[in-house]
Protein backbone atom coordinates (compact mmCIF):
# COMPACT_ATOMS: atom_id res chain seq x y z
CA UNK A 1 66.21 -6.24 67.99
CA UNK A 2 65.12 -3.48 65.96
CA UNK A 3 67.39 -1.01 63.79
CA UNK A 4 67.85 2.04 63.03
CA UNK A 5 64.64 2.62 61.04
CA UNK A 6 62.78 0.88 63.69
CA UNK A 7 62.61 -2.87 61.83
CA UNK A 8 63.07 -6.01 63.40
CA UNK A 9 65.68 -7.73 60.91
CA UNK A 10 64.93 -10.91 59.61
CA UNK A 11 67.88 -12.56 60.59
CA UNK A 12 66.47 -12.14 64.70
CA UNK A 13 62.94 -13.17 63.73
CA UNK A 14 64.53 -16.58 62.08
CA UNK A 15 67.08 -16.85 65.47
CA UNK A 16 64.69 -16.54 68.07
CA UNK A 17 62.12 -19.12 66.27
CA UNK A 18 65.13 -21.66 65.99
CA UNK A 19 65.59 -21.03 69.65
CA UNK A 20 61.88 -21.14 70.79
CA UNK A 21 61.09 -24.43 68.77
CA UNK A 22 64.78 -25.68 70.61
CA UNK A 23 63.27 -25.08 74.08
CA UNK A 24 59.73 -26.97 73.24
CA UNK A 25 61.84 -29.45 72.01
CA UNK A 26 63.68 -30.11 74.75
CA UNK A 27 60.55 -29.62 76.94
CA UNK A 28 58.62 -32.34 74.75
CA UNK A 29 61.63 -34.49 75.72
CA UNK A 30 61.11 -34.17 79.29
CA UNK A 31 58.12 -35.06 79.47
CA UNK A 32 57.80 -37.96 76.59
CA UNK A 33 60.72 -39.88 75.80
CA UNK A 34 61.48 -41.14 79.22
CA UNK A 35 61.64 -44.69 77.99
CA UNK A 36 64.46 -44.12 76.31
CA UNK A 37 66.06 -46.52 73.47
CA UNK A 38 66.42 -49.92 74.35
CA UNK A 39 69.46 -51.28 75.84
CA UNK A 40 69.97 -47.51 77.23
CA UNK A 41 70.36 -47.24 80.60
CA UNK A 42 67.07 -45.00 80.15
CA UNK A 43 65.03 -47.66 79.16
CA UNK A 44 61.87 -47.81 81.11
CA UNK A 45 60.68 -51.92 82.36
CA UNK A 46 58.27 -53.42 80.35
CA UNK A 47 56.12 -53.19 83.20
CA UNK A 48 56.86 -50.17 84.38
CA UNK A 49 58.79 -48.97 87.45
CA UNK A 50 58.02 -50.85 91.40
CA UNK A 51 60.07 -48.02 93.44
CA UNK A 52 60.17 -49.24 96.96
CA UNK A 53 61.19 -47.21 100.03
CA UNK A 54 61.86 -47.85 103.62
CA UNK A 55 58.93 -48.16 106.00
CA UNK A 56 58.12 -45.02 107.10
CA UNK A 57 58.83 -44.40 110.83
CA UNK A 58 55.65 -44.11 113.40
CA UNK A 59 55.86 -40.38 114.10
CA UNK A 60 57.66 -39.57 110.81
CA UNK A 61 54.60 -39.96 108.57
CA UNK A 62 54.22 -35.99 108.19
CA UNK A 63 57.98 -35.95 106.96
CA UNK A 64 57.26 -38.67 104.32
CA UNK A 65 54.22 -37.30 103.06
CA UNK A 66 55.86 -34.19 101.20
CA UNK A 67 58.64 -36.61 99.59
CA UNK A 68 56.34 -39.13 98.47
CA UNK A 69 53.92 -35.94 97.13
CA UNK A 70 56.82 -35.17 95.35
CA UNK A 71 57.77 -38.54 93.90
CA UNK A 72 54.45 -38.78 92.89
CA UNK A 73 54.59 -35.46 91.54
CA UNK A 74 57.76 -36.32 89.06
CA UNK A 75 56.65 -39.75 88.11
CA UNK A 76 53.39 -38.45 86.54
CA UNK A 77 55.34 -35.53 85.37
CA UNK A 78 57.47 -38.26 83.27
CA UNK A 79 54.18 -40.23 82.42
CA UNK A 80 55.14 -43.48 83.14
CA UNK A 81 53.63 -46.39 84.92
CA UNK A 82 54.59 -46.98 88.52
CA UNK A 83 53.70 -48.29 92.08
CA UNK A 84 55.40 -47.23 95.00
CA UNK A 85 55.40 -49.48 98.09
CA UNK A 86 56.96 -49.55 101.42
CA UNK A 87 59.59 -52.34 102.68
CA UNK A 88 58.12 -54.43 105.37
CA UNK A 89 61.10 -52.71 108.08
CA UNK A 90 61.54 -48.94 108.92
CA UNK A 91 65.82 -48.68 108.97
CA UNK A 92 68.18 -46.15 110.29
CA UNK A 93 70.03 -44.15 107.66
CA UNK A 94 72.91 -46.26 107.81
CA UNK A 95 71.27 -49.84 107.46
CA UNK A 96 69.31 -47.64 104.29
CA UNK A 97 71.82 -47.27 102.55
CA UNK A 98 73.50 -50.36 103.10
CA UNK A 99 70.69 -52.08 101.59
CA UNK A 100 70.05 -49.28 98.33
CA UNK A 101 73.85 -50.09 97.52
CA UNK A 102 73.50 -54.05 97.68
CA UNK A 103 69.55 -53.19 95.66
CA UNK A 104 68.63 -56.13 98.07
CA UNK A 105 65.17 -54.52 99.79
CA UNK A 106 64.76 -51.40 98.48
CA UNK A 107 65.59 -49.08 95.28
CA UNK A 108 64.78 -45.12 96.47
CA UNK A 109 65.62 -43.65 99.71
CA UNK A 110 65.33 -39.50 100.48
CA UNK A 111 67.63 -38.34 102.78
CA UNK A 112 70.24 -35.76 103.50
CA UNK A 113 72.48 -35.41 100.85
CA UNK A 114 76.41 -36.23 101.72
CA UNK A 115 79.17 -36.87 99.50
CA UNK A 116 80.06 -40.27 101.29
CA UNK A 117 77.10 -42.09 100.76
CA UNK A 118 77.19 -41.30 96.86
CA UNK A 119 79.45 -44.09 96.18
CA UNK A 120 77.32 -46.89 94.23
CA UNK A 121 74.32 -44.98 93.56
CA UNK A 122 72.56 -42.83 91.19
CA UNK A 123 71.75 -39.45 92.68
CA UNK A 124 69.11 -37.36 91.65
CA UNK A 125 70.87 -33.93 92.48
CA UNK A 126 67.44 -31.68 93.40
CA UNK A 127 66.40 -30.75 96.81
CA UNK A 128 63.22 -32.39 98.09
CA UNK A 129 62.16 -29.48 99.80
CA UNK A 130 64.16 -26.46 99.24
CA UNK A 131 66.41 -26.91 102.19
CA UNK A 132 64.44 -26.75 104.71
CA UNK A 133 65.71 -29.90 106.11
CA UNK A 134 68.73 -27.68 106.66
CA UNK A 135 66.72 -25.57 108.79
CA UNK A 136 67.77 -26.44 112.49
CA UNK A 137 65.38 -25.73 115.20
CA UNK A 138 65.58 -27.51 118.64
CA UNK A 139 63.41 -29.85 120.60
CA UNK A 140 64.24 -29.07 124.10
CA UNK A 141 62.54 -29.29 127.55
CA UNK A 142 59.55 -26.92 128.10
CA UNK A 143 61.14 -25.35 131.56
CA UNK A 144 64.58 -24.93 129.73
CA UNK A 145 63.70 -22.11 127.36
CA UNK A 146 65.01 -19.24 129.69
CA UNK A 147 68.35 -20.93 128.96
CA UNK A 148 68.13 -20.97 125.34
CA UNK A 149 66.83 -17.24 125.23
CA UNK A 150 70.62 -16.44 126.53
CA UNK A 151 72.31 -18.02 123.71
CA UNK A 152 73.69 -15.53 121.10
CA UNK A 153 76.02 -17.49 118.75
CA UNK A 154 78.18 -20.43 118.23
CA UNK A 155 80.07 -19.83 121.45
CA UNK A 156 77.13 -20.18 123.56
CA UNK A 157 76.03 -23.12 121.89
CA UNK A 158 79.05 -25.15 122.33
CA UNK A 159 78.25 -25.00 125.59
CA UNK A 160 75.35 -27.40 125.07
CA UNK A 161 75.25 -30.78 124.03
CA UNK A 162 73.06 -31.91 121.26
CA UNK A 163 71.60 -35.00 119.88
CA UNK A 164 71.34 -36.31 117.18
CA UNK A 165 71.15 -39.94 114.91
CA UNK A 166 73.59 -42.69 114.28
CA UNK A 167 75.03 -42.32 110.94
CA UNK A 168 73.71 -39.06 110.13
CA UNK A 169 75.55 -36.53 108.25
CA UNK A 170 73.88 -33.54 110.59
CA UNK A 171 76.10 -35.42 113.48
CA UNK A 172 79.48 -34.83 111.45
CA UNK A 173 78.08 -31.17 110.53
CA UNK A 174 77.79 -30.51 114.27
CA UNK A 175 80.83 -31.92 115.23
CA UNK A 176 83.04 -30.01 112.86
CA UNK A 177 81.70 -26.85 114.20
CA UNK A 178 82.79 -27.34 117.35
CA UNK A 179 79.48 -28.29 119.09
CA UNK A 180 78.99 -31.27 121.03
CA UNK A 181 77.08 -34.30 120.30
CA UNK A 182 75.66 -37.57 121.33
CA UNK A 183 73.97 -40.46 119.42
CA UNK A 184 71.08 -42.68 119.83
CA UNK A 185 68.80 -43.77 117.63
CA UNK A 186 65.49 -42.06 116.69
CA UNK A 187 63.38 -43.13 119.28
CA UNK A 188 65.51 -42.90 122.07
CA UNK A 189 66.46 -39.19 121.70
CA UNK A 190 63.32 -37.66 122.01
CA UNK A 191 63.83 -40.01 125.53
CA UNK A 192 67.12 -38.62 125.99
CA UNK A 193 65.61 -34.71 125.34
CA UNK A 194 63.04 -35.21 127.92
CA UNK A 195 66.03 -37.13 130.62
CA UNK A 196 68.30 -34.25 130.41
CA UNK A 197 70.74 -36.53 128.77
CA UNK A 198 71.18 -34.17 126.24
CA UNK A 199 69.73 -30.58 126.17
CA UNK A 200 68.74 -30.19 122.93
CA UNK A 201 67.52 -31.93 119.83
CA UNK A 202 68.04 -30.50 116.65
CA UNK A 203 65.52 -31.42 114.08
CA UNK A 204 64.91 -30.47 109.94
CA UNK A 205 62.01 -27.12 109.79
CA UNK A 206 59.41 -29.91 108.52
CA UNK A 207 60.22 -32.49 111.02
CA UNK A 208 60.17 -31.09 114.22
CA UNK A 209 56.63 -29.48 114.50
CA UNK A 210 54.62 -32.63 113.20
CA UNK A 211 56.99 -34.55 115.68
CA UNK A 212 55.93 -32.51 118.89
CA UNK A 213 52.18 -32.96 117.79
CA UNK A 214 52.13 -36.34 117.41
CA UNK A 215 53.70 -36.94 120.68
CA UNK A 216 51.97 -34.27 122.30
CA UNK A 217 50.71 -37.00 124.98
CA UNK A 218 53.83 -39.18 125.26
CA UNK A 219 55.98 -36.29 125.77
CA UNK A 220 54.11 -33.11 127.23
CA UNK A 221 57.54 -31.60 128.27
CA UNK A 222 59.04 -31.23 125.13
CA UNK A 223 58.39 -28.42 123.13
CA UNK A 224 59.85 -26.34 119.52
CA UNK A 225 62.71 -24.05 121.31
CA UNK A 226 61.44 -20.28 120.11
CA UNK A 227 64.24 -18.04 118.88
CA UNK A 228 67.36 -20.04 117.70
CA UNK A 229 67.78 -21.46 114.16
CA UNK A 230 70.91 -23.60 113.18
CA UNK A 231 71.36 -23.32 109.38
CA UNK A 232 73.68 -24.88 106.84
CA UNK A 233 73.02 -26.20 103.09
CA UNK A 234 71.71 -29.24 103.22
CA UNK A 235 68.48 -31.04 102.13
CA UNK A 236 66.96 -34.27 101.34
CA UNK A 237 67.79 -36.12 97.39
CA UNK A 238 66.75 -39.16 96.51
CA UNK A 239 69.38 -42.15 96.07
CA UNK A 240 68.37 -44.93 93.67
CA UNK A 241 69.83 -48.33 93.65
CA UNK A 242 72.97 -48.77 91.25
CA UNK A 243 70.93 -51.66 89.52
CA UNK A 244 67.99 -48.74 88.70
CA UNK A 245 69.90 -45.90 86.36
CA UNK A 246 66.39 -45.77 84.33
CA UNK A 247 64.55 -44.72 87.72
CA UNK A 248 67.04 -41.86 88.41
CA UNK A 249 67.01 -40.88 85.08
CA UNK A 250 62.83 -40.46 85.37
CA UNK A 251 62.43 -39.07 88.64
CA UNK A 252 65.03 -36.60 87.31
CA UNK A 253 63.55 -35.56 83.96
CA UNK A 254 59.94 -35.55 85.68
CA UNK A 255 61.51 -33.38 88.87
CA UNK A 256 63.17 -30.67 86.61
CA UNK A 257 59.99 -30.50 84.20
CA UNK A 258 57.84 -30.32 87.11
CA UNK A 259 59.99 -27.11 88.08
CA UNK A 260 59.79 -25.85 84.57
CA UNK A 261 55.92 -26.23 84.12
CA UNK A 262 55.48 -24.62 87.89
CA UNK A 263 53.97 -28.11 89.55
CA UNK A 264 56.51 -28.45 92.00
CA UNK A 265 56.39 -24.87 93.69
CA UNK A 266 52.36 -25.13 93.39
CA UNK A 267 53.16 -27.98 95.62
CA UNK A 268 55.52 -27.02 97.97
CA UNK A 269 53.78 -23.27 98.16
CA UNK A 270 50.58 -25.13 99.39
CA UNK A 271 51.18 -28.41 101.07
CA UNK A 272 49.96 -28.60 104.83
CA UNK A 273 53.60 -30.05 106.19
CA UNK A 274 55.66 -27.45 104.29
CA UNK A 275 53.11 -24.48 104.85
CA UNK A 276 52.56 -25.23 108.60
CA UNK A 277 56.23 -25.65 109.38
CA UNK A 278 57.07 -21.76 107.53
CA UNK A 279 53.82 -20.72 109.72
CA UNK A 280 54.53 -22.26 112.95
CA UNK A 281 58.57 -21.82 112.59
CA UNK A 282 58.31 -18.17 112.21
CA UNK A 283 61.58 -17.69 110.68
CA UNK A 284 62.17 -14.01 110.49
CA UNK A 285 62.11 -13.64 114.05
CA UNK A 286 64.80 -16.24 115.07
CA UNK A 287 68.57 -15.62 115.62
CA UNK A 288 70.28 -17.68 112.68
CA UNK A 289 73.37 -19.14 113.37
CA UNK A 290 75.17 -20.80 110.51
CA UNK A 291 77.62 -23.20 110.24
CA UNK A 292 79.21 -24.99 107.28
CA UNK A 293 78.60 -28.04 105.69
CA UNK A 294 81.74 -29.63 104.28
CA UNK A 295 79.91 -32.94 103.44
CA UNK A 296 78.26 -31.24 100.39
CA UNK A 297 80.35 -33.12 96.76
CA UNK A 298 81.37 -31.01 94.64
CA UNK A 299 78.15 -31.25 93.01
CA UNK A 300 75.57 -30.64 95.28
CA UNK A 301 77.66 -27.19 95.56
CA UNK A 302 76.74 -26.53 91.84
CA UNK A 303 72.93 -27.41 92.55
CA UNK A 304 71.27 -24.19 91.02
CA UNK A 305 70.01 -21.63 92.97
CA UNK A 306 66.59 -21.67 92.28
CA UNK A 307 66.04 -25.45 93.67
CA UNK A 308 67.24 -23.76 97.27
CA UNK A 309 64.70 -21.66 98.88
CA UNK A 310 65.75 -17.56 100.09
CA UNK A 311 66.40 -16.18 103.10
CA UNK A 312 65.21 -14.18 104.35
CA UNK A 313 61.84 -14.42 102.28
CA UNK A 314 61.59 -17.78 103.21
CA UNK A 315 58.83 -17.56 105.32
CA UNK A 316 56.74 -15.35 103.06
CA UNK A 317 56.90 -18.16 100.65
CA UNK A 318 53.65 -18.11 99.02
């Protein structure tokens, strides 16, 4: 900072190079280093790193592509070897996790982050996609819409019953607001949707638009309901198998670098799924109601800001 006579002391000059050469440093380590020392728990295989995931769902390929464009996006960020492969089953959330905390079938899962399925697994605390999966809008029934244009708020709402899928966390977020709810798996709710079984069928911004074109023949009466949005913080992570620290620790360091360097938001600002969804969703123009989400840990609550994506700006996201 300069004094009196207009010179920049030496003293600043000598500060701000230690602190510029501390931030490449810490840079270089994100992006080298990853193997870590052996015998660390950041210690990269010999052979490099076999991350396997559930099989994606028929009709949820759309959903997967961002994550895995993302996971590919921090692994080469890290520059390490890897393959990622599917499991030979698709599972519900519940079996999922079940089988990341016994590291029998798989090793990585994304889903929606909750404090209760932490236990036994390494977390890598970022949001896969800004929140969006936090984003509520509704599959309904086509001729049903005039009844959705008279709900206003949370009242109204409760007057509805929703669906939603074993063992999700979205269930217990619904619940504790007072709405009601019924499960089924997957599948059988877009079947319940279209029976009247349940009016409504709330689904993540990127999932529900992809979902109503791919079963635009199977289910012509279903459509995207136009005005309402249910919002509360919430968002796919990835969970890595207890037996795979050194994974978490490298999708980590290869996630955050890939925010620092301006990868990841090249991504999300241009991929098709993402993109589509802020087009097709058209955000500003829908009545938000927003409930809480008490399922967050104390950590995800911490997650900075700038991993989350703004409202109301969201959909000028470019």
């Amino acid at each position: 900072m300069p004094n009196a006579n207009g010179d920049v002391p030496a003293l600043f000059i000598i500060r701000r190079y230690i602190m510029q050469r501390r931030r490449l440093v810490i840079a270089a380590l994100g992006m080298a280093g990853i193997a870590g020392m052996p015998g660390s728990p950041r210690a990269m295989p010999a052979t490099g790193f076999d991350i396997v995931h559930p099989r994606v769902r028929t009709g949820g390929e759309a959903r997967a592509t961002f994550a895995l464009a993302v996971l590919e996006l921090a692994m080469k960020t890290a520059n390490v070897p890897y393959t990622i492969r599917q499991a030979d089953v698709a599972m519900e959330r519940g079996r999922a996790l079940a089988e990341l905390a016994g590291g029998n079938s798989i090793n990585l899962l994304w889903t929606s982050m909750d404090s209760r399925a932490e236990t036994g697994l390494n977390v890598v605390r970022i949001p896969v996609n800004r929140g969006l999966i936090g984003y509520r809008v509704f599959i309904i029934r086509k001729d049903r819409q005039p009844e959705f244009d008279r709900v206003d708020d949370l009242a109204d709402l409760r007057r509805l019953t929703a669906g939603q899928g074993l063992g999700w966390v979205d269930t217990d977020i619904l619940l504790d607001a007072g709405l009601k709810v019924e499960t089924s798996s997957t599948d059988t709710l877009f079947a319940m949707t279209r029976a009247g079984r349940v009016d409504y069928y709330p689904r993540g911004l990127i999932e529900a638009f992809p979902e109503m074109e791919a079963r635009d023949q199977t289910d012509p009466e279903l459509t995207v309901e136009k005005r309402l949005l249910l919002k509360y913080r919430s968002d796919f992570i990835f969970y890595v198998a207890r037996s795979a620290p050194a994974l978490a620790w490298t999708i980590e360091r290869g996630f955050t670098a890939a925010y620092r360097n301006g990868s990841y938001l090249r991504l999300f600002n241009t991929h098709p799924v993402i993109q589509n969804a802020l087009t097709q969703s058209r955000l500003r123009e829908r009545r938000v109601i927003e409930v809480d989400n008490r399922y967050l840990s104390a950590a995800d609550r911490e997650i900075p800001q700038e991993y989350w994506m703004q409202w109301p700006t969201a959909a000028q996201s470019r």
